[in-house]
N, C-alpha and C. Protein backbone atom coordinates (compact mmCIF):
# COMPACT_ATOMS: atom_id res chain seq x y z
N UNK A 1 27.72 -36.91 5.27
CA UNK A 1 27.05 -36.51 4.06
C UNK A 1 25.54 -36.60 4.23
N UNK A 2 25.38 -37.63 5.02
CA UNK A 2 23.95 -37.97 4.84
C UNK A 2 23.25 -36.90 5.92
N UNK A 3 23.88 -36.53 6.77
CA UNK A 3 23.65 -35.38 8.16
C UNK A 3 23.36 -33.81 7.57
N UNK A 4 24.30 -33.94 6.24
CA UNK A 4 24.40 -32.40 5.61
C UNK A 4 23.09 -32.23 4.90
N UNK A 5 22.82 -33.20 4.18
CA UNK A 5 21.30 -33.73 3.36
C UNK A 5 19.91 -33.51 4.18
N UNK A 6 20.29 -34.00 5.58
CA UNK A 6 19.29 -34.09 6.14
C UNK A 6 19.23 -32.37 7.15
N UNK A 7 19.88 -31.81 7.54
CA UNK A 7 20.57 -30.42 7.76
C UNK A 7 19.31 -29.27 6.40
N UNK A 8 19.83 -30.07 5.46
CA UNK A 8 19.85 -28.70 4.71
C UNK A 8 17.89 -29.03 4.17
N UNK A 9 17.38 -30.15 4.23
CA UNK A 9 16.41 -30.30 4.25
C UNK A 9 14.97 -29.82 4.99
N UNK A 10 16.17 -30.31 6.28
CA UNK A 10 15.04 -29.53 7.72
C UNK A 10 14.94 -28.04 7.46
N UNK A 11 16.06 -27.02 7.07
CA UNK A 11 16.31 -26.38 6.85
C UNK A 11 15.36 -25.65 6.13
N UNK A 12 15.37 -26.01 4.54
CA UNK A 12 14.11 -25.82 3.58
C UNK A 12 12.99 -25.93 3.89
N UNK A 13 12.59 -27.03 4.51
CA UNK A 13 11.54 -27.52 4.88
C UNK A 13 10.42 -25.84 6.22
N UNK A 14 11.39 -25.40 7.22
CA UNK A 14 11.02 -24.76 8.36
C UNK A 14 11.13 -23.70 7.43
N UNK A 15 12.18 -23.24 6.26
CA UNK A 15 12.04 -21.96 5.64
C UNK A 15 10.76 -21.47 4.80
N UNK A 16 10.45 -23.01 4.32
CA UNK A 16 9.01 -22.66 3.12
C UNK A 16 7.90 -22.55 4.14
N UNK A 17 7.85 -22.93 5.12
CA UNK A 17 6.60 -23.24 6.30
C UNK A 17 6.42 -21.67 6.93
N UNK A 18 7.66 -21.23 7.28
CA UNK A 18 8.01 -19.53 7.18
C UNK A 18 7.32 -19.18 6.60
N UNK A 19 7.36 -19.11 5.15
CA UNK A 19 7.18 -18.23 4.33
C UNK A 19 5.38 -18.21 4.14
N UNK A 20 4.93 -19.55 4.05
CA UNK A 20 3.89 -19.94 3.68
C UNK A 20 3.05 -19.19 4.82
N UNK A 21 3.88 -19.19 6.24
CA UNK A 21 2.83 -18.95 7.35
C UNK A 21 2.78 -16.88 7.07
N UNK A 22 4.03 -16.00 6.32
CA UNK A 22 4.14 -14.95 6.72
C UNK A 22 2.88 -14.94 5.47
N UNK A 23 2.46 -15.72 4.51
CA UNK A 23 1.99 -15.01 3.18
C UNK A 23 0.45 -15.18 3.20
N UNK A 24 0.34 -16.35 4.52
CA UNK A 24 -1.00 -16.86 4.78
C UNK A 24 -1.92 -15.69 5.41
N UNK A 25 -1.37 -14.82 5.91
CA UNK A 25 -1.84 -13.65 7.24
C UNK A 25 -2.25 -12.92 6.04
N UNK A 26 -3.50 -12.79 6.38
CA UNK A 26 -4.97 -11.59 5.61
C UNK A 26 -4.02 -10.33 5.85
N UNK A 27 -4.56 -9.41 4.90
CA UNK A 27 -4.20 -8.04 5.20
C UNK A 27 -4.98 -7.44 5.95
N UNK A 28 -5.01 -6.02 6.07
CA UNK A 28 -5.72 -4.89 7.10
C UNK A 28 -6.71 -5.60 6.81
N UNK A 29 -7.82 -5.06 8.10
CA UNK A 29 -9.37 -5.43 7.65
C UNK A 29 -9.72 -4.63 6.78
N UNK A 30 -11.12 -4.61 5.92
CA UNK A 30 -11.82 -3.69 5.45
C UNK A 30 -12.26 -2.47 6.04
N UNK A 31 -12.21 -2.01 5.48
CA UNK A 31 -12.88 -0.31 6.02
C UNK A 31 -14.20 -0.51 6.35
N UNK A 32 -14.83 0.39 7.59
CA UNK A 32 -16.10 0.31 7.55
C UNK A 32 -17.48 0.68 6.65
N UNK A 33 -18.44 0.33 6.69
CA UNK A 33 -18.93 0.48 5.54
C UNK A 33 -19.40 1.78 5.75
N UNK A 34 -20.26 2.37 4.27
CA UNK A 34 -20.38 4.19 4.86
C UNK A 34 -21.65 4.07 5.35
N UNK A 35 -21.91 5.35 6.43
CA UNK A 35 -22.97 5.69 6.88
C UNK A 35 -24.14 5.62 5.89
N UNK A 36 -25.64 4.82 5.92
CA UNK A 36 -26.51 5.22 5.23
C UNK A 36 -27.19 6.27 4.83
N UNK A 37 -27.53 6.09 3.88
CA UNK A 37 -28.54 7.85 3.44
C UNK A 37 -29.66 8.18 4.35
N UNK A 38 -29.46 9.39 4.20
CA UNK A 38 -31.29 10.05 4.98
C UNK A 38 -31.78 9.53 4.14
N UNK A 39 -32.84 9.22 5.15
CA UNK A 39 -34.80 8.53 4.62
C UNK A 39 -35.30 9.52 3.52
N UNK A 40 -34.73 10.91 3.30
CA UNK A 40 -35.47 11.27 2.42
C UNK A 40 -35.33 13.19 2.67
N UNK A 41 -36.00 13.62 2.01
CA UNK A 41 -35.90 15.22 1.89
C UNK A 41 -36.97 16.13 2.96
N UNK A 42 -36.12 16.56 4.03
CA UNK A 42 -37.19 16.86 4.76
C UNK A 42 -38.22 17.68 4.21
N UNK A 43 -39.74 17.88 4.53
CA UNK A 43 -40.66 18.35 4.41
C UNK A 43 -40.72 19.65 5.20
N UNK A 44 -40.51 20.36 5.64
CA UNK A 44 -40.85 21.25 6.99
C UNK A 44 -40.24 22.32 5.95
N UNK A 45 -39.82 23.19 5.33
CA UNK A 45 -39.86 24.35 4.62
C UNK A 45 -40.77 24.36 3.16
N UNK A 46 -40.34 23.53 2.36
CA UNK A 46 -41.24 23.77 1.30
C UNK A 46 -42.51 23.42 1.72
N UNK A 47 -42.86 22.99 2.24
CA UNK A 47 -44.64 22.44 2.41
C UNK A 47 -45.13 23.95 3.45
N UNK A 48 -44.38 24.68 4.23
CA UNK A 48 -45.10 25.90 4.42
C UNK A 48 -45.00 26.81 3.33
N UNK A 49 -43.94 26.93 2.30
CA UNK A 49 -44.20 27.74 1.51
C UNK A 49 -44.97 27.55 0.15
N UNK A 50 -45.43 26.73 0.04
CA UNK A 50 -46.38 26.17 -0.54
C UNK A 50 -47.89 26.55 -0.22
N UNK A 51 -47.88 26.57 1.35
CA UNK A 51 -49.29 26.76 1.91
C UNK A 51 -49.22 28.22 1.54
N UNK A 52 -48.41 28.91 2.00
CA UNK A 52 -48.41 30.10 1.60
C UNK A 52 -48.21 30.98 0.41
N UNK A 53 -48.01 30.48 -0.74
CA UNK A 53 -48.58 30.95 -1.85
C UNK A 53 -49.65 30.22 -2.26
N UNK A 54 -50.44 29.24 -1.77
CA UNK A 54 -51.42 28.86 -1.77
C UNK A 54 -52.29 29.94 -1.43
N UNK A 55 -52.01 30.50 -0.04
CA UNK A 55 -53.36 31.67 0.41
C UNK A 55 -53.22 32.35 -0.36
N UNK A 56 -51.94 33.15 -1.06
CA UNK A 56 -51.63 34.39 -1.18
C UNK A 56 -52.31 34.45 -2.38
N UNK A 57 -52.26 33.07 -3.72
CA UNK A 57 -53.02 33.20 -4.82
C UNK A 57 -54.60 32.42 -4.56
N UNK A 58 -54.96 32.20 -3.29
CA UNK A 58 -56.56 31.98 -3.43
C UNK A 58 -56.89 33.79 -2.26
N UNK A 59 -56.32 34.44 -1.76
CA UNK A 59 -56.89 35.62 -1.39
C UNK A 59 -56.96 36.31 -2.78
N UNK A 60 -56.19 36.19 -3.57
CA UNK A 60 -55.67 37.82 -4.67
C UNK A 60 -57.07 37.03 -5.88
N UNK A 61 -57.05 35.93 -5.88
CA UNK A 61 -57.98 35.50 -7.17
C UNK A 61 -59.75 36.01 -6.10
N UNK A 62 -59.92 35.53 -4.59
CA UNK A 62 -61.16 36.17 -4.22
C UNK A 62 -61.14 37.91 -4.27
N UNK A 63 -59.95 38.60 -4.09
CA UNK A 63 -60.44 39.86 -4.20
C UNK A 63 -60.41 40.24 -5.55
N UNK A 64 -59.95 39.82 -6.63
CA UNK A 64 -60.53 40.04 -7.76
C UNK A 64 -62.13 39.65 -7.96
N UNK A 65 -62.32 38.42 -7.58
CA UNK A 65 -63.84 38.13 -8.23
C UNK A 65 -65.12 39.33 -7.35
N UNK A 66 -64.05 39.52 -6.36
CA UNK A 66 -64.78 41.03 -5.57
C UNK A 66 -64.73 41.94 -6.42
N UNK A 67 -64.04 42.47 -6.66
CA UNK A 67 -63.60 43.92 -7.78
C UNK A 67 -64.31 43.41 -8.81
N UNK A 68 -64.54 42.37 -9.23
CA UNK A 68 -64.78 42.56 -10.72
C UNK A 68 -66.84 42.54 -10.74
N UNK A 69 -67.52 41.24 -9.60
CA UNK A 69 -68.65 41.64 -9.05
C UNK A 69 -68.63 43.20 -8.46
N UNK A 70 -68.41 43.70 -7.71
CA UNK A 70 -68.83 45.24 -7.74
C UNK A 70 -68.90 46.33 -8.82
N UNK A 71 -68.04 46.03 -9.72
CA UNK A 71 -67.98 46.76 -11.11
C UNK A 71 -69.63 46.44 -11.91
N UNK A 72 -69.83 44.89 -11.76
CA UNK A 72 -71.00 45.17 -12.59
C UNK A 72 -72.42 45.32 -11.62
C-alpha cells in the first residue's frame, strides 16, 4: 500500500514537472523590427524645377520692363 502511494506520487510529481517544463518554453521569437524611414524627401527634382520657373518668371518680368521702357 505504502509502495502504491509512493508509485503514484513519484508519478504526479515527474508529470507536473512535465508539464511545468513544456509550459515554461517562450514562444517563437519576435519578428524583426521594420526597416527605418528615409532621412527625408529627396531634393534633386523639385529644387531644379523651381530654379527653372524661377528664370522663366525673372526673364518674362525683364522682357516686359523692356517692352514697356521702349514704348515710352
Amino acid at each position: 500500500m505504502k509502495q502504491k502511494f509512493l508509485q503514484k506520487t513519484v508519478c504526479t510529481i515527474l508529470m507536473l514537472i512535465a508539464v511545468v517544463f513544456v509550459y515554461s518554453q517562450g514562444g517563437p521569437p519576435p519578428p524583426p523590427p521594420p526597416p527605418a524611414p528615409q532621412a527625408g524627401v529627396p531634393i534633386d527634382g523639385a529644387v531644379l524645377l523651381l530654379l527653372g520657373t524661377g528664370l522663366v518668371y525673372g526673364a518674362r518680368k525683364l522682357y516686359k520692363e523692356q517692352q514697356s521702357s521702349e514704348l515710352n
